[in-house]
PDB file of N, CA and C in Angstrom:
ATOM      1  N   UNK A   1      -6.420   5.190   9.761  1.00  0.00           N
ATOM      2  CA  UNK A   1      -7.782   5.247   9.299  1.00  0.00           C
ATOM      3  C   UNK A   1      -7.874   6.302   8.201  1.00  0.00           C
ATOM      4  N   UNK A   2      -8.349   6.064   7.222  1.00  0.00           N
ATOM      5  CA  UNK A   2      -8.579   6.992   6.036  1.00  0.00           C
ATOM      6  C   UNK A   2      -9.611   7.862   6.339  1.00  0.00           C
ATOM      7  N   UNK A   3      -9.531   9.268   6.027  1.00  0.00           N
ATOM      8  CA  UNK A   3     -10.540   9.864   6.294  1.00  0.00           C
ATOM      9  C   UNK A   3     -10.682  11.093   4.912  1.00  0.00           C
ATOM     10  N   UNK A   4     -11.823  11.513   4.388  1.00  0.00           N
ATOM     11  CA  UNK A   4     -11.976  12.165   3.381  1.00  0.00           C
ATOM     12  C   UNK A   4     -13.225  12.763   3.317  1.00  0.00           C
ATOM     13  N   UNK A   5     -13.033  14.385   3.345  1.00  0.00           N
ATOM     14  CA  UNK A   5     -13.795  14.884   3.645  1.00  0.00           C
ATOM     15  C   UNK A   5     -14.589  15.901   2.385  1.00  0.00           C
ATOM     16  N   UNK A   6     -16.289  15.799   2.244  1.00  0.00           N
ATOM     17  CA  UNK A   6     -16.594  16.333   1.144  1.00  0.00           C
ATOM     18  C   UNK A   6     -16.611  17.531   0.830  1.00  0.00           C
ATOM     19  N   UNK A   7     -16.137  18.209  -0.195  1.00  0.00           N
ATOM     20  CA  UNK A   7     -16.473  19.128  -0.638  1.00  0.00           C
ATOM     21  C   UNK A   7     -17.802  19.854  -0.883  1.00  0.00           C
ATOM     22  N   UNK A   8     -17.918  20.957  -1.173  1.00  0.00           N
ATOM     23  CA  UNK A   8     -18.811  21.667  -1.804  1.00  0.00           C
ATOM     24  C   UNK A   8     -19.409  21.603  -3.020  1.00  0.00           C
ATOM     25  N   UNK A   9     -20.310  20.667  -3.226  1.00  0.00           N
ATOM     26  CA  UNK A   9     -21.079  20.299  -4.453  1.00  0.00           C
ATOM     27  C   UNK A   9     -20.492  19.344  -5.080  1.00  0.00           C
ATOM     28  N   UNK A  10     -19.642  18.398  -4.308  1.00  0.00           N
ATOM     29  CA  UNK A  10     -18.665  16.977  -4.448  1.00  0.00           C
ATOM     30  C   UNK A  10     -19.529  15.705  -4.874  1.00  0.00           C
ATOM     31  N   UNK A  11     -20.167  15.191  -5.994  1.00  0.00           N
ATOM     32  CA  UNK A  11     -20.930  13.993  -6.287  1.00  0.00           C
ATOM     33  C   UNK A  11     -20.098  13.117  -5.562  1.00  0.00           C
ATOM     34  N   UNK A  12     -20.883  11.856  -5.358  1.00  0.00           N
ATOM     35  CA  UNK A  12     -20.780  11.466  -4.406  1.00  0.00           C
ATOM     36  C   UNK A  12     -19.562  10.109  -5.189  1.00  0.00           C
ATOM     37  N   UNK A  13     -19.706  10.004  -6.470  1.00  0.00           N
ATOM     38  CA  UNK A  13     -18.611   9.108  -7.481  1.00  0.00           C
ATOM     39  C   UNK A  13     -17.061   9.249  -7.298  1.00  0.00           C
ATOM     40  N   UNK A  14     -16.666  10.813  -7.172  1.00  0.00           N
ATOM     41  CA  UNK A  14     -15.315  11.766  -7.035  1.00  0.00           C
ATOM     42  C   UNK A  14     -14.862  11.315  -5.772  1.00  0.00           C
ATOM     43  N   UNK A  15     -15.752  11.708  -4.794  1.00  0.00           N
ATOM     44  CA  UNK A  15     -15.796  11.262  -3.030  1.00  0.00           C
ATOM     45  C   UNK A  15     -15.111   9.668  -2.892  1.00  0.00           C
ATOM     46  N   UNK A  16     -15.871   8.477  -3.517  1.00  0.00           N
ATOM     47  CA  UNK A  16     -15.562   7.410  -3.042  1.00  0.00           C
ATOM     48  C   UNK A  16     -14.374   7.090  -4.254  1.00  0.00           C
ATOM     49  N   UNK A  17     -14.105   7.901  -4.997  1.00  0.00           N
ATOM     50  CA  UNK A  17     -12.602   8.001  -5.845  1.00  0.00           C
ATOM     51  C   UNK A  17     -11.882   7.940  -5.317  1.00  0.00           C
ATOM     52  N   UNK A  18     -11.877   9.321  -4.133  1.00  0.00           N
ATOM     53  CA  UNK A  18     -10.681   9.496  -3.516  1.00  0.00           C
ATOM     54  C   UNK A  18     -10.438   8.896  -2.047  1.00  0.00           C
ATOM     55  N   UNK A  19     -11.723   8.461  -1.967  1.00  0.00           N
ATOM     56  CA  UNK A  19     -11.180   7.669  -0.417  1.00  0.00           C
ATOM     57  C   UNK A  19     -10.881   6.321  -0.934  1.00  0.00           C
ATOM     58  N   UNK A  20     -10.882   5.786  -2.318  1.00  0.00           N
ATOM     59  CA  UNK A  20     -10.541   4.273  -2.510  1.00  0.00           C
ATOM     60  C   UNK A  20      -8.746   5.106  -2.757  1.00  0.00           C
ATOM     61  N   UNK A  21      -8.469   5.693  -3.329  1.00  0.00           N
ATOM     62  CA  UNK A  21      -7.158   6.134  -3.906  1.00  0.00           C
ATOM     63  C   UNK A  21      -6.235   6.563  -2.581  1.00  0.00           C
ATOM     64  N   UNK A  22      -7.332   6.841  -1.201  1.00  0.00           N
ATOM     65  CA  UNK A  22      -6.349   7.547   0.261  1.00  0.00           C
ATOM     66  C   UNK A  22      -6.291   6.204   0.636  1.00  0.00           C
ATOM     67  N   UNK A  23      -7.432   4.906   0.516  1.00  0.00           N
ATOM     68  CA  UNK A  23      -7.052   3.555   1.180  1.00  0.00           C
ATOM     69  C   UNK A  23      -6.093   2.831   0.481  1.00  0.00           C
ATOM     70  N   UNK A  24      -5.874   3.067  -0.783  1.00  0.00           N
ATOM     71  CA  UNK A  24      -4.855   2.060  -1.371  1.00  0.00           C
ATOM     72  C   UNK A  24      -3.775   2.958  -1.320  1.00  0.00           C
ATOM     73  N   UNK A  25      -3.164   4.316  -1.119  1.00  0.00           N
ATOM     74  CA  UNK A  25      -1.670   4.448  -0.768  1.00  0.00           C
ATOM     75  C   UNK A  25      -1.549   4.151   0.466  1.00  0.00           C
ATOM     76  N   UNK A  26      -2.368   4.387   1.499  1.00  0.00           N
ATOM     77  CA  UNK A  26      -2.298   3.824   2.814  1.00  0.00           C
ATOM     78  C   UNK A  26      -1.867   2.696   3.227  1.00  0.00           C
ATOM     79  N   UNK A  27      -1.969   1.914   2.187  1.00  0.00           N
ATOM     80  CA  UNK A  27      -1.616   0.229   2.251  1.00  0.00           C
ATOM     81  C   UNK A  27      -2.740  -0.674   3.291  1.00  0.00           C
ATOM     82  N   UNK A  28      -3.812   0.491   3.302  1.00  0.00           N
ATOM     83  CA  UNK A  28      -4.985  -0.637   4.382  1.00  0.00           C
ATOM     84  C   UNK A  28      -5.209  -1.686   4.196  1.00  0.00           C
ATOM     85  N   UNK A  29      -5.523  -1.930   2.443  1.00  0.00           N
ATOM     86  CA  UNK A  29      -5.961  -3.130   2.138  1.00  0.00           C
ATOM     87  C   UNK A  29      -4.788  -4.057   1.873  1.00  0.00           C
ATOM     88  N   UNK A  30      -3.554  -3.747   2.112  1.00  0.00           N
ATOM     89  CA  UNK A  30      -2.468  -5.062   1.404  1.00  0.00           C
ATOM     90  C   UNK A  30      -2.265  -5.180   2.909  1.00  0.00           C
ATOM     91  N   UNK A  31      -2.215  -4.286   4.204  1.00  0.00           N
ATOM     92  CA  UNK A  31      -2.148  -4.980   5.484  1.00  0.00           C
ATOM     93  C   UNK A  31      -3.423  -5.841   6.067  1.00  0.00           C
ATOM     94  N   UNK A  32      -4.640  -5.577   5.389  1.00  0.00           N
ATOM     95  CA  UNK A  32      -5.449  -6.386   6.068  1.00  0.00           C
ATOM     96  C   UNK A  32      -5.400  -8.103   5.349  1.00  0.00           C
ATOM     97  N   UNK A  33      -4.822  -8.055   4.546  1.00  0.00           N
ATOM     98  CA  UNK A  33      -4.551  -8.883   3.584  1.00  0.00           C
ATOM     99  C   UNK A  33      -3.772 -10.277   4.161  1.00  0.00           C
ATOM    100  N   UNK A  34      -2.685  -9.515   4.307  1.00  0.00           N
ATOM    101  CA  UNK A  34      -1.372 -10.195   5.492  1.00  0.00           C
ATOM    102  C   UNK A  34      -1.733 -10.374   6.326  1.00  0.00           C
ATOM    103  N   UNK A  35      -2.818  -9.956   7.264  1.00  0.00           N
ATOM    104  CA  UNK A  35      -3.188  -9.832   8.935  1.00  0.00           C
ATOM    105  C   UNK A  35      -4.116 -10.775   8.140  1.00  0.00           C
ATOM    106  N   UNK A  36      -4.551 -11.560   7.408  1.00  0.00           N
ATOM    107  CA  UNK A  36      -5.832 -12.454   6.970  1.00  0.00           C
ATOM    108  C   UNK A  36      -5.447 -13.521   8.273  1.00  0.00           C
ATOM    109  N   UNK A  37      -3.986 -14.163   7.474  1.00  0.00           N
ATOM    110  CA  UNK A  37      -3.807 -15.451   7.838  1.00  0.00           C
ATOM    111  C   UNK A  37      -2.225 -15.247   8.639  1.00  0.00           C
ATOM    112  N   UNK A  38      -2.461 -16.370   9.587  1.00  0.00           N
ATOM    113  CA  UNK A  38      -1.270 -16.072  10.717  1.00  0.00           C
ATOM    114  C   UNK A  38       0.065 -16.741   9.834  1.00  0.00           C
ATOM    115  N   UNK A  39       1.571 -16.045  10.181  1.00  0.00           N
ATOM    116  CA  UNK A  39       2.063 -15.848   9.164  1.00  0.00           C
ATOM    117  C   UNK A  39       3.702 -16.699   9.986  1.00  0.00           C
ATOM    118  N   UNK A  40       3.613 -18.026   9.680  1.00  0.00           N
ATOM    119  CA  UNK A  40       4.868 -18.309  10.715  1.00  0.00           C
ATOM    120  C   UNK A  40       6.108 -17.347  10.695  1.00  0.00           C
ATOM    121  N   UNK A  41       6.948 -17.062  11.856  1.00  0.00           N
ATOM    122  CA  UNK A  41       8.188 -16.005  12.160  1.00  0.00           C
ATOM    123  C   UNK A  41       9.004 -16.346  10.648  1.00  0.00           C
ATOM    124  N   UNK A  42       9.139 -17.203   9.901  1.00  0.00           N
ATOM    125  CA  UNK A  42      10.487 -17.877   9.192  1.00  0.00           C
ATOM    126  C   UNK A  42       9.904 -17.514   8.015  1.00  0.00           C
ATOM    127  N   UNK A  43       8.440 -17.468   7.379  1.00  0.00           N
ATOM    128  CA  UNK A  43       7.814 -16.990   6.425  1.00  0.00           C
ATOM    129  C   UNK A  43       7.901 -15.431   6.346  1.00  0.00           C
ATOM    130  N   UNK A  44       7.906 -14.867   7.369  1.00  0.00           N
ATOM    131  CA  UNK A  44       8.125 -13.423   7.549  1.00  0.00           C
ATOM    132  C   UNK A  44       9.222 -12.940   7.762  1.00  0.00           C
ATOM    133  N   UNK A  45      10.307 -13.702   8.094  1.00  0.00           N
ATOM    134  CA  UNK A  45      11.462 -13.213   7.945  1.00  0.00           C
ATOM    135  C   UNK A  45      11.742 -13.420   6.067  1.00  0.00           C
ATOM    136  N   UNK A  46      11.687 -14.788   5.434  1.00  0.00           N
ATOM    137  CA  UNK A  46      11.458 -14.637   4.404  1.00  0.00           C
ATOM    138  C   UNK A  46      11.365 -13.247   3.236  1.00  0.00           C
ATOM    139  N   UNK A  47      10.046 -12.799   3.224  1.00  0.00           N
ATOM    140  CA  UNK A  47       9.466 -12.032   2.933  1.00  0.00           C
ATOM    141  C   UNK A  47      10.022 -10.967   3.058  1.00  0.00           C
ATOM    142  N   UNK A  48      10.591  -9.886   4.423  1.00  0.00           N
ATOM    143  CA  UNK A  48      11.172  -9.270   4.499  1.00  0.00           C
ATOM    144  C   UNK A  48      12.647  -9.420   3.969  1.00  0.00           C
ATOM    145  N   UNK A  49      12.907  -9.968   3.791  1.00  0.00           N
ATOM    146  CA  UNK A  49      14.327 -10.475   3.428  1.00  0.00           C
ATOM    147  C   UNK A  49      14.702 -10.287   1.800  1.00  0.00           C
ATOM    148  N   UNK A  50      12.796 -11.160   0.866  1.00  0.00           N
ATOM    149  CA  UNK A  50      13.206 -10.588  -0.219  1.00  0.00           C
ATOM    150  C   UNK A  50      12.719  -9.095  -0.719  1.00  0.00           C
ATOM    151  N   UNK A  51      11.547  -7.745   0.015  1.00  0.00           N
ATOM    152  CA  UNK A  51      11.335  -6.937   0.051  1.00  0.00           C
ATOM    153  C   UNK A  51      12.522  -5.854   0.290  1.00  0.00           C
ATOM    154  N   UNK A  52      13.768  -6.265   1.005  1.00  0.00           N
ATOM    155  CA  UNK A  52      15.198  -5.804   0.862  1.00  0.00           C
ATOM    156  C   UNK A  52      16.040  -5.647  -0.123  1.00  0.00           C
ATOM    157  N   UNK A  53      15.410  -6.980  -0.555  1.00  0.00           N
ATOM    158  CA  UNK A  53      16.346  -7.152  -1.977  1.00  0.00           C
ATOM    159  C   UNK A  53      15.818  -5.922  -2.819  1.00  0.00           C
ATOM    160  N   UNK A  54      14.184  -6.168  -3.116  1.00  0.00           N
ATOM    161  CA  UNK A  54      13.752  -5.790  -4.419  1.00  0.00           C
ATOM    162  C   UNK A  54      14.128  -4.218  -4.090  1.00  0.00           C
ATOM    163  N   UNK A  55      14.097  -3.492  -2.693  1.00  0.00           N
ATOM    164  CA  UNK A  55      14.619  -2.216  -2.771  1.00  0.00           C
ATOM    165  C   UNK A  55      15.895  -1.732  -2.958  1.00  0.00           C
ATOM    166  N   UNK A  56      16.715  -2.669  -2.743  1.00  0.00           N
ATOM    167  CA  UNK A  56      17.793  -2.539  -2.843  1.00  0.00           C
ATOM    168  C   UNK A  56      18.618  -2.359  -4.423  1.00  0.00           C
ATOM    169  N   UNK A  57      17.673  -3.514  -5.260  1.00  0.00           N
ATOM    170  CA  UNK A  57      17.482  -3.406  -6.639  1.00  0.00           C
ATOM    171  C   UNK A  57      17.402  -2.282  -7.505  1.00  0.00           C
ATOM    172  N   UNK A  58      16.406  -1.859  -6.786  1.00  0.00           N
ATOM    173  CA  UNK A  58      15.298  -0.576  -7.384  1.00  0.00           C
ATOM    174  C   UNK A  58      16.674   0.847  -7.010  1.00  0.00           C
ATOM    175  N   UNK A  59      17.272   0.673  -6.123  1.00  0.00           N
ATOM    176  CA  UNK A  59      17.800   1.436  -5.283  1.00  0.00           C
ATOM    177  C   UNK A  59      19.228   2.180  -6.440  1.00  0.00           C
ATOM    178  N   UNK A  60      19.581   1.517  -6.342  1.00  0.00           N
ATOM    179  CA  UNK A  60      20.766   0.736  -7.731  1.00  0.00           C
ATOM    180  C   UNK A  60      20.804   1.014  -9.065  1.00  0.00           C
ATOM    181  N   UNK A  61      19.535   0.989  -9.730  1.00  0.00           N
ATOM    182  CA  UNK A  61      19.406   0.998 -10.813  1.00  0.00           C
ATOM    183  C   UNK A  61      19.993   2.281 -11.286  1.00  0.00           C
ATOM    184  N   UNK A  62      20.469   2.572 -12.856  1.00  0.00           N
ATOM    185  CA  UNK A  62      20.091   4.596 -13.214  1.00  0.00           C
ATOM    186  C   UNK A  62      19.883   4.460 -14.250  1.00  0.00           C
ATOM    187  N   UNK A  63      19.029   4.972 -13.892  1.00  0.00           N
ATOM    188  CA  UNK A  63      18.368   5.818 -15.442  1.00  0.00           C
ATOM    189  C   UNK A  63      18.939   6.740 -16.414  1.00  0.00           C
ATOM    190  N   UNK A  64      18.828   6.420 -17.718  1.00  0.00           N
ATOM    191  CA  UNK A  64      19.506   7.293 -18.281  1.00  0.00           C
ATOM    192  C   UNK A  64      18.425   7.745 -19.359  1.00  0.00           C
ATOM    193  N   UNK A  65      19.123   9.415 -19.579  1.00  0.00           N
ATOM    194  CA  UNK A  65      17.928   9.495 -20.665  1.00  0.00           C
ATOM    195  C   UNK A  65      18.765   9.671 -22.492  1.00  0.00           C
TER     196      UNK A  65
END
């Protein structure tokens, strides 16, 4: 659960800044997303399967400067 607490003379614009910015690293909204629709076992193995890859990718890479 995200929770964000106001400051001292905090407008109220800054406030719902940072609780949209604590819910989207949280990943609340990309899990409620997935939890929408029921997700057969073979689709989700899927998925995980290519989320391996792409880290694995990422993992790998170097940067050079």
């Amino acid at each position: 659960m995200a929770e964000v607490r106001a400051g001292d003379e905090e407008n109220f614009d800054s406030l719902l800044k940072r609780f949209n910015r604590k819910v989207q690293q949280d990943g609340i909204l990309a899990e409620l997303r997935r939890r929408e629709h029921y997700e057969k076992p073979s689709i989700k193995r899927k998925r995980k399967k290519a989320a391996k890859k792409r880290g694995a990718v990422r993992g790998s890479r170097i940067y050079r400067r």
